[in-house]
N, C-alpha and C. Protein backbone atom coordinates (compact mmCIF):
# COMPACT_ATOMS: atom_id res chain seq x y z
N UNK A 1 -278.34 -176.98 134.10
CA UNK A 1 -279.75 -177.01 134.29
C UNK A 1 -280.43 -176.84 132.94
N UNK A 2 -281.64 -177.40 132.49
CA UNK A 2 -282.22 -177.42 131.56
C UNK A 2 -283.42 -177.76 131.54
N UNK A 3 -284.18 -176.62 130.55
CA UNK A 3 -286.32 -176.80 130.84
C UNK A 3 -286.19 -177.78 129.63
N UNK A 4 -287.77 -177.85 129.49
CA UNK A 4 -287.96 -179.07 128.87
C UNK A 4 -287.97 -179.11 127.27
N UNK A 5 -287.74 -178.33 126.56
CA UNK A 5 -287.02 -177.87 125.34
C UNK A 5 -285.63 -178.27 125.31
N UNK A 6 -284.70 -178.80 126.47
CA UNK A 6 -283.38 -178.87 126.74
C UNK A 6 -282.38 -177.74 125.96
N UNK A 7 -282.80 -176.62 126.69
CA UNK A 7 -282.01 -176.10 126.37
C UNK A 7 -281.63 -174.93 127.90
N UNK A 8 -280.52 -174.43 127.33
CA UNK A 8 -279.65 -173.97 129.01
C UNK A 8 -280.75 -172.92 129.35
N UNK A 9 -280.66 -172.88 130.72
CA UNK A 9 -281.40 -172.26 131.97
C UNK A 9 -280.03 -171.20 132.21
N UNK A 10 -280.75 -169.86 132.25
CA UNK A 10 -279.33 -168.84 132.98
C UNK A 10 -279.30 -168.90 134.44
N UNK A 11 -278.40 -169.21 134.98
CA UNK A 11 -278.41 -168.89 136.41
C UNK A 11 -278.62 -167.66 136.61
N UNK A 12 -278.87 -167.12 137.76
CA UNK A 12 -279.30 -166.10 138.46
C UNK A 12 -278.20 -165.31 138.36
N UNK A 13 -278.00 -164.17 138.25
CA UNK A 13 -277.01 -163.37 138.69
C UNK A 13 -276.92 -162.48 139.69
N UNK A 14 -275.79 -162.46 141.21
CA UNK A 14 -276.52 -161.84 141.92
C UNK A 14 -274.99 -160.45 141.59
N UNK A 15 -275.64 -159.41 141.61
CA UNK A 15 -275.26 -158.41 141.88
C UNK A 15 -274.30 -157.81 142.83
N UNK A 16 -273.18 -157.59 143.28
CA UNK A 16 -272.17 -156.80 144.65
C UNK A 16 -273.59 -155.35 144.71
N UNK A 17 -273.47 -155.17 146.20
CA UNK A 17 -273.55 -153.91 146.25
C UNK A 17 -272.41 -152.84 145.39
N UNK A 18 -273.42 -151.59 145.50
CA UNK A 18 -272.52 -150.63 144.87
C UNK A 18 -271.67 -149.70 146.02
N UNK A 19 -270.48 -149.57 146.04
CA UNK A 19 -270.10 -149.11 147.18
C UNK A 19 -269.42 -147.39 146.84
N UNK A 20 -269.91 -146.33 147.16
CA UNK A 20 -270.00 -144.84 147.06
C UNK A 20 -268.54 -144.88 148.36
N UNK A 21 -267.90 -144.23 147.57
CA UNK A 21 -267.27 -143.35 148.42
C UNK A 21 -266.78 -141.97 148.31
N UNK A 22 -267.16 -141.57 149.28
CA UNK A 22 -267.21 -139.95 149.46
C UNK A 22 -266.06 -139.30 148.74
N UNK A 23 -266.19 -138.09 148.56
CA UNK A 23 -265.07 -137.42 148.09
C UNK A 23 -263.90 -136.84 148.81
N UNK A 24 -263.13 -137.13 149.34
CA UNK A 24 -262.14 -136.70 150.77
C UNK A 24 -261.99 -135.55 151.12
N UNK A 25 -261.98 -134.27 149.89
CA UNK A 25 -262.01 -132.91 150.50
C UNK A 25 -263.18 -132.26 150.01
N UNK A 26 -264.53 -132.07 150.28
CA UNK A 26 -265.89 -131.71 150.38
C UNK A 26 -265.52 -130.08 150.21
N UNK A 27 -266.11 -129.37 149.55
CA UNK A 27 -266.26 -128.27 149.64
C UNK A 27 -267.15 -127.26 150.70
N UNK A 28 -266.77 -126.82 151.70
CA UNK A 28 -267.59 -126.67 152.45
C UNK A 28 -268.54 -125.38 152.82
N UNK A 29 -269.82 -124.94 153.11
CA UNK A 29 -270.71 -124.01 153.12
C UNK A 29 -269.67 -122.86 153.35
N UNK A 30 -269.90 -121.75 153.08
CA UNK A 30 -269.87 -120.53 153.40
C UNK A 30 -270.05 -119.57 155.01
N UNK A 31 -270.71 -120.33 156.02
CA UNK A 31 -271.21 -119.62 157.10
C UNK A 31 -270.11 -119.05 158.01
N UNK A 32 -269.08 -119.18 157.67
CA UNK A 32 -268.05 -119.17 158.81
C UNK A 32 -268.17 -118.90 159.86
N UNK A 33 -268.59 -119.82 160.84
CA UNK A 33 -268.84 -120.94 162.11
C UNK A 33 -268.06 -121.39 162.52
N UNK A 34 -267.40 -122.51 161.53
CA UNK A 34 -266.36 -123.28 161.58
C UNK A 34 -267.66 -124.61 161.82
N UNK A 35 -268.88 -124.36 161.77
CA UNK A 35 -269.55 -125.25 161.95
C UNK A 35 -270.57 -126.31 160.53
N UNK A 36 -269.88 -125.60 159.67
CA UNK A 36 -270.38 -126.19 158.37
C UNK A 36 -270.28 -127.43 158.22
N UNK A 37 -271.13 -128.04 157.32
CA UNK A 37 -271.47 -129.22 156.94
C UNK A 37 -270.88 -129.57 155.74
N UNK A 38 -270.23 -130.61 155.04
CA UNK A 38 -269.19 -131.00 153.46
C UNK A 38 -271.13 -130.63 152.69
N UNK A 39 -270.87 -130.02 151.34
CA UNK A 39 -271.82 -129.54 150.86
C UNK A 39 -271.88 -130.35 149.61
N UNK A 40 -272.93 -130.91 148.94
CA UNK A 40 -272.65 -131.91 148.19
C UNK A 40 -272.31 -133.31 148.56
N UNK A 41 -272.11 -133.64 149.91
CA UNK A 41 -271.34 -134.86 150.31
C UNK A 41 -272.26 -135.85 151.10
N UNK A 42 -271.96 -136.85 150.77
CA UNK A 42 -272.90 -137.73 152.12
C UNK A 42 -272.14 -138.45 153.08
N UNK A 43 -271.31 -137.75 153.83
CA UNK A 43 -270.78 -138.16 154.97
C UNK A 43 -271.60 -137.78 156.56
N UNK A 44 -271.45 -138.62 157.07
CA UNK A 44 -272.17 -138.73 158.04
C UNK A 44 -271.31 -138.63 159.28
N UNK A 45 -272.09 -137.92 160.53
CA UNK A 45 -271.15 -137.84 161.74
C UNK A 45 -270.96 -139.67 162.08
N UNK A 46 -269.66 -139.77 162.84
CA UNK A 46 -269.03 -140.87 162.96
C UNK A 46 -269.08 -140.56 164.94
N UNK A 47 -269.31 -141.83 165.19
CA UNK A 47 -269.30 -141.32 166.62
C UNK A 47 -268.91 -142.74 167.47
N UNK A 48 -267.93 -142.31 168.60
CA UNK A 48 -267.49 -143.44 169.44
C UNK A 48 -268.11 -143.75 170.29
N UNK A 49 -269.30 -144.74 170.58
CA UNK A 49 -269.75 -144.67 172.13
C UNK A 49 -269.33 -144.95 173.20
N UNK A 50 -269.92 -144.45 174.34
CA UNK A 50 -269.38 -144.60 175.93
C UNK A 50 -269.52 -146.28 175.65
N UNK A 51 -268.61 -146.34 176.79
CA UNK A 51 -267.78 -148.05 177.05
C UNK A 51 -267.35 -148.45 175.58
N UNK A 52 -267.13 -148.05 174.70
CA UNK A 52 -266.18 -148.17 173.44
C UNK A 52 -264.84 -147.46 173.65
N UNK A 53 -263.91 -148.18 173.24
CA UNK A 53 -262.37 -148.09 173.45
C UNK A 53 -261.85 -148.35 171.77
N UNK A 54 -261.28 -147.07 171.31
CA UNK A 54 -260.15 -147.36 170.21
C UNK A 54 -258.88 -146.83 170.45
N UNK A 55 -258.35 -147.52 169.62
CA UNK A 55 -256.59 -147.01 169.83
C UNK A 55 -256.10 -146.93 168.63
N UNK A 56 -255.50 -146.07 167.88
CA UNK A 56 -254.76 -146.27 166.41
C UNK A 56 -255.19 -144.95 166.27
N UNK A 57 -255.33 -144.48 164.22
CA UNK A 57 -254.80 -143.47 163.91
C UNK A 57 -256.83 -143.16 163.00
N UNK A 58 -257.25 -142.21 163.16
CA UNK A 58 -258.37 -142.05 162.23
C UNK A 58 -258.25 -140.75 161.65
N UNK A 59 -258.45 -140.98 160.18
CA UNK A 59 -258.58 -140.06 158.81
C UNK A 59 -259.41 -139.51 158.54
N UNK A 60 -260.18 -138.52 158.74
CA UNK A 60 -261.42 -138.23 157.34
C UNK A 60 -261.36 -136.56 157.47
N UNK A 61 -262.13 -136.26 156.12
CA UNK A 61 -262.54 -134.81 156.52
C UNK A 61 -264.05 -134.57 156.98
N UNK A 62 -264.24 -135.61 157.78
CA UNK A 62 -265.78 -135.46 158.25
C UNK A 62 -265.72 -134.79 159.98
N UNK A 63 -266.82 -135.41 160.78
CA UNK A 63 -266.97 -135.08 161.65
C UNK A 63 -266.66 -136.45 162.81
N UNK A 64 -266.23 -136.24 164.07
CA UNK A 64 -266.41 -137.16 165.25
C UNK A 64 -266.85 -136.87 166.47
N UNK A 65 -267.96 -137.96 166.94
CA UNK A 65 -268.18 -137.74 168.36
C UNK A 65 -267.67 -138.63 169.16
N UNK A 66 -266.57 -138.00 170.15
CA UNK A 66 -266.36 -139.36 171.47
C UNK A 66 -267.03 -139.14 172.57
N UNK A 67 -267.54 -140.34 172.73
CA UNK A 67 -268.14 -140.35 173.89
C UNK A 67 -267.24 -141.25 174.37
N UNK A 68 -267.01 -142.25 174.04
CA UNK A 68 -266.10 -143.52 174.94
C UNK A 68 -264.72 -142.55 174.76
N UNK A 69 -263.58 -143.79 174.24
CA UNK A 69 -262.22 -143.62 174.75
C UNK A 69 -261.95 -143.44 173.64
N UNK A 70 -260.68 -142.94 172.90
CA UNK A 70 -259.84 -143.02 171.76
C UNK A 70 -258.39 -142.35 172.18
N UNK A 71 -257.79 -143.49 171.82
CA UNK A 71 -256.19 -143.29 171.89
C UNK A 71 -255.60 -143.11 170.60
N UNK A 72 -254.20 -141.93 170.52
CA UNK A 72 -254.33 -142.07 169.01
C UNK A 72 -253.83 -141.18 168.16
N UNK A 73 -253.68 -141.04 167.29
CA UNK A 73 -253.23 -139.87 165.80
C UNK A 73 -254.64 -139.81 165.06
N UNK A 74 -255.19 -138.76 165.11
CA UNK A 74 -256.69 -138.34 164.58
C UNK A 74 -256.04 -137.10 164.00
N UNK A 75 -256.82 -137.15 162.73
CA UNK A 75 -256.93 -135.66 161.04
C UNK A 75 -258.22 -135.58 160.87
N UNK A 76 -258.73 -134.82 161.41
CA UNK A 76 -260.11 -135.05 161.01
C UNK A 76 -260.88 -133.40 160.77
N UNK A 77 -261.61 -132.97 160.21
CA UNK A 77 -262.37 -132.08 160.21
C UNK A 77 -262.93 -131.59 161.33
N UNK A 78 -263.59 -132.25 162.36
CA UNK A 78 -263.94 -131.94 163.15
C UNK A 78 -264.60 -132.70 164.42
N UNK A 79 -264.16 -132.53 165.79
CA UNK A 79 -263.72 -133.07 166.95
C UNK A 79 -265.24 -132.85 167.94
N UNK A 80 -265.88 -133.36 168.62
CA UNK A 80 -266.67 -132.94 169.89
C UNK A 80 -266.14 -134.28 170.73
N UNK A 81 -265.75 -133.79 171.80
CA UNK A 81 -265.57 -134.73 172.73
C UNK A 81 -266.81 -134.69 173.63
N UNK A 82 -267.70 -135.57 174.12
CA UNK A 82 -268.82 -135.75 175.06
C UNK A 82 -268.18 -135.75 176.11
N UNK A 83 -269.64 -135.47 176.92
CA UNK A 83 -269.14 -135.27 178.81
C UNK A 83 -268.22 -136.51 179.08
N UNK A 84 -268.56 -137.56 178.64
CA UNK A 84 -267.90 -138.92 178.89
C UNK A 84 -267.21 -139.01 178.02
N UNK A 85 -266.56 -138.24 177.41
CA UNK A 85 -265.19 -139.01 176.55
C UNK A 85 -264.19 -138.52 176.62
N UNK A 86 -263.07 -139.24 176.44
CA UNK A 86 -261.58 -139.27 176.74
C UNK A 86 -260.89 -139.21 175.31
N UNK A 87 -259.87 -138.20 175.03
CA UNK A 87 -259.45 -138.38 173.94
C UNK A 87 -258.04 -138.28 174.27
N UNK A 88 -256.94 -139.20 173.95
CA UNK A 88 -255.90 -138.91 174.42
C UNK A 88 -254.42 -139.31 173.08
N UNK A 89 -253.91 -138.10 172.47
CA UNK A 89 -253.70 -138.34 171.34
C UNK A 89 -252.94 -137.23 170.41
N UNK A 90 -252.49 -137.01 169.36
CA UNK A 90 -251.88 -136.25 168.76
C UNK A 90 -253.19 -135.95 167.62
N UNK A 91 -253.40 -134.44 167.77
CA UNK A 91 -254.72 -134.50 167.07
C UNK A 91 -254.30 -133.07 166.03
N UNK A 92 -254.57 -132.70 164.86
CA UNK A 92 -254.82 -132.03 163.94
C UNK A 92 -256.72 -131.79 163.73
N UNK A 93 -257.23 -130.64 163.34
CA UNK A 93 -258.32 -130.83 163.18
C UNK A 93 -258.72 -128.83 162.78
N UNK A 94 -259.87 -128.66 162.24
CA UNK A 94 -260.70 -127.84 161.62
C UNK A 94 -261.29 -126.66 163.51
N UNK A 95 -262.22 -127.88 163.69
CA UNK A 95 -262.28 -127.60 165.03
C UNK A 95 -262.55 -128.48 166.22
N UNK A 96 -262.68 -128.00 167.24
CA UNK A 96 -262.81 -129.46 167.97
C UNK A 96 -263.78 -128.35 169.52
N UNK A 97 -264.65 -129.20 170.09
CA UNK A 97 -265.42 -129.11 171.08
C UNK A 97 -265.59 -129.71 172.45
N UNK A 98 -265.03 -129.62 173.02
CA UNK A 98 -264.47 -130.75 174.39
C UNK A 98 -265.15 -130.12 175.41
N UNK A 99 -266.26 -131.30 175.77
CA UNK A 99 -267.00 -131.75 177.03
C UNK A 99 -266.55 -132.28 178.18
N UNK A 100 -265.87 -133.26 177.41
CA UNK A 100 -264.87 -134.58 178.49
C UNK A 100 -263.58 -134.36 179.17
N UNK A 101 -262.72 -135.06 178.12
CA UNK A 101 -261.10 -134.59 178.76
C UNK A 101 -260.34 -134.75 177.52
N UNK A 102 -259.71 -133.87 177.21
CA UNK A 102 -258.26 -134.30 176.19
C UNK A 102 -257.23 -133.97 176.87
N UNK A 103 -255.89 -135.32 176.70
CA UNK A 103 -254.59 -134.81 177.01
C UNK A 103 -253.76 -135.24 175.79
N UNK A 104 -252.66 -134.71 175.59
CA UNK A 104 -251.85 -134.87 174.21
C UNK A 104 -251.79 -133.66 173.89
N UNK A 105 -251.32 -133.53 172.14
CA UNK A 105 -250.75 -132.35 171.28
C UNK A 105 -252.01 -132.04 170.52
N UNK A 106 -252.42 -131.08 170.03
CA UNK A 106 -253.97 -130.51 169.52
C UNK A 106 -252.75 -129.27 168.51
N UNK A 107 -253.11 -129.63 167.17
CA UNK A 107 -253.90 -128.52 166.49
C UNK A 107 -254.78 -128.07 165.80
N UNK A 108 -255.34 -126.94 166.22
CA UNK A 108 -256.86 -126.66 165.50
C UNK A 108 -257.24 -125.11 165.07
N UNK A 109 -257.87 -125.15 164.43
CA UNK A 109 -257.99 -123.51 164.42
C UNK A 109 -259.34 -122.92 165.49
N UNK A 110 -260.30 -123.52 165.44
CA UNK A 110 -261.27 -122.95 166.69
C UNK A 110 -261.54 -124.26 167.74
N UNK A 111 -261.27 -123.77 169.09
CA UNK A 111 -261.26 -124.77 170.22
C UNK A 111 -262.12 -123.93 170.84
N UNK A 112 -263.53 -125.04 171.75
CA UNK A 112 -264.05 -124.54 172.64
C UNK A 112 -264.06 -125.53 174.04
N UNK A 113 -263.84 -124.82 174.79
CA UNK A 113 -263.58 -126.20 176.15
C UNK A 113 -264.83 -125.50 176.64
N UNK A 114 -265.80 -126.99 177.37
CA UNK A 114 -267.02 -126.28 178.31
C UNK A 114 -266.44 -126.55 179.67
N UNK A 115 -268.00 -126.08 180.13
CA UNK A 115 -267.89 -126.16 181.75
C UNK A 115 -267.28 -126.87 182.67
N UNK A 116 -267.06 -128.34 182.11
CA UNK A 116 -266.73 -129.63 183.04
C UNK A 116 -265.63 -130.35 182.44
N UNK A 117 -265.08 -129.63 180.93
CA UNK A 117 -263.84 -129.88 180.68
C UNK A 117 -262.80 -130.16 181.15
N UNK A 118 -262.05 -130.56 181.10
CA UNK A 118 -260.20 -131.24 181.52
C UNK A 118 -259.33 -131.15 180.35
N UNK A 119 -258.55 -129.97 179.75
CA UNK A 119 -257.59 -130.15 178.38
C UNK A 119 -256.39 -130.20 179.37
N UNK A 120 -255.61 -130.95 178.84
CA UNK A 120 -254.03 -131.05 179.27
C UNK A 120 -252.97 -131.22 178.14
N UNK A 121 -252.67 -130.34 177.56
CA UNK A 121 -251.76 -130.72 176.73
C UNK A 121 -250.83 -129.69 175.77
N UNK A 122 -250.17 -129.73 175.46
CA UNK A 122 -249.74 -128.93 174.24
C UNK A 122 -250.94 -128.04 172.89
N UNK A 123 -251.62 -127.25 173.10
CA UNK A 123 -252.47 -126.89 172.28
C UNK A 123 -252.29 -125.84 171.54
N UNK A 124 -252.45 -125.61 170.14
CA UNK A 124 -252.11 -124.34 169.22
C UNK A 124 -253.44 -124.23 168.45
N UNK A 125 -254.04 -123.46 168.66
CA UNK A 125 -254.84 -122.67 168.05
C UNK A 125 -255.10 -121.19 167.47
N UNK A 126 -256.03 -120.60 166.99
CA UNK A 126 -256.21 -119.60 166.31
C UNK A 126 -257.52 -118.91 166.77
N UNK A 127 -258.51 -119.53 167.46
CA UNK A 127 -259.35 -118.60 168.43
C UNK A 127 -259.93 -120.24 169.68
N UNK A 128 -260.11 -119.31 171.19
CA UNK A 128 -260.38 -119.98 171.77
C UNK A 128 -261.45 -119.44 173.16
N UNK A 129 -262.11 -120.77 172.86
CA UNK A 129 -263.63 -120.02 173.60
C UNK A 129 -263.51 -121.27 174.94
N UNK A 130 -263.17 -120.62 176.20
CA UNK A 130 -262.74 -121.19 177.66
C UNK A 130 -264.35 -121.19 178.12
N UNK A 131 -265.29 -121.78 178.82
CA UNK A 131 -266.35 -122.05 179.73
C UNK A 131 -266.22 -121.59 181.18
N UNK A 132 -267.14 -120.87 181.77
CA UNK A 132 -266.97 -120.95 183.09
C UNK A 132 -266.16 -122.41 183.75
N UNK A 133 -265.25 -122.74 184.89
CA UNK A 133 -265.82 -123.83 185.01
C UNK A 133 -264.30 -125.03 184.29
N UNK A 134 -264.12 -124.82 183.04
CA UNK A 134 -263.19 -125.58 182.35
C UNK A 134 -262.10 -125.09 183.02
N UNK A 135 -261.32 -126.80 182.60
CA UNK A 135 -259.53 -126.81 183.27
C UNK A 135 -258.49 -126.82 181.88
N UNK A 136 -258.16 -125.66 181.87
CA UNK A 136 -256.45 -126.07 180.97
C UNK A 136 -255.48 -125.99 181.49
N UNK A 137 -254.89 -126.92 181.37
CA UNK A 137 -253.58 -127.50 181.81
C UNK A 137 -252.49 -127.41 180.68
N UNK A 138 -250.88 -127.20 180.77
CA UNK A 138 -249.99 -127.49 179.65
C UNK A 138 -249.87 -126.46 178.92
N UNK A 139 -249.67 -125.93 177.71
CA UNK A 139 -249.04 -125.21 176.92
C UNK A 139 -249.83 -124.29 175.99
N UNK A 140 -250.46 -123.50 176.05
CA UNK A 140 -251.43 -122.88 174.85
C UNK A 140 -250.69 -122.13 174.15
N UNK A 141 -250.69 -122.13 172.86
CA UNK A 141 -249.85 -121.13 171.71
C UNK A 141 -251.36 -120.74 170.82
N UNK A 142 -251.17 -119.55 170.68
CA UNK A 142 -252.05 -118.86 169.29
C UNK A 142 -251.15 -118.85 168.60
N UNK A 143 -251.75 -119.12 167.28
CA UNK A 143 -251.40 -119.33 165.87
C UNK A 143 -251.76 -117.76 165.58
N UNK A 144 -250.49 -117.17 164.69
CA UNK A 144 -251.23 -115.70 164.29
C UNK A 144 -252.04 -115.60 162.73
């Protein structure tokens, strides 16, 4: 291409986005909750919705909400299962909060099952907060 001086025209240059990725182990607040937020970090809760179905293995040190289904090997920081979600799976995790149903192997250090809960499975934890109301089923071990 060339203006009327004939001389070269620059094409445009377009730019890639810039793509940030988080830091994998976040340093996390002080409150001991077990409910802290990665401090410094911009990770965001990740969440499965109802009538969503996964199956496979998910990584992070962030947070998850299921509401739909997940089948699976999950490491994650931290777990809420919704009234409607199914988690069925070999799970490691920080903590985890179950509304719905989990069956499989769980370890975590703080588990709370609510009211309308269903856990079935092999579970090892280190403190555990039962709901009026909630079903455990299968194996509970405290971690000392």
């Amino acid at each position: 291409m060339t203006n009327e001086t004939s001389q070269p025209v620059a094409e445009p240059v377009l730019n890639e986005p810039e793509i940030v990725i988080p830091d994998p182990e976040p340093s996390m607040n002080g409150n001991g909750n077990g409910a802290g937020k990665p401090a410094g970090n911009n990770l965001k809760p990740s969440i499965i919705s109802e009538g969503f179905e996964f199956i496979g293995e998910i990584r992070s040190s962030g947070y998850l909400t299921i509401d739909g289904t997940v089948r699976g090997t999950l490491s994650l920081h931290s777990i809420q299962i919704g009234a409607t979600g199914v988690l069925d799976g070999n799970v490691t995790c920080d903590t985890m909060n179950v509304k719905g149903n989990f069956s499989g192997a769980l370890d975590c250090r703080d588990l709370t099952i609510g009211s309308r809960a269903v856990v079935d499975g092999k579970v090892s934890f280190k403190s555990i907060t039962i709901q009026r109301g909630g079903v455990v089923k299968g194996e509970l071990k405290k971690k000392a």
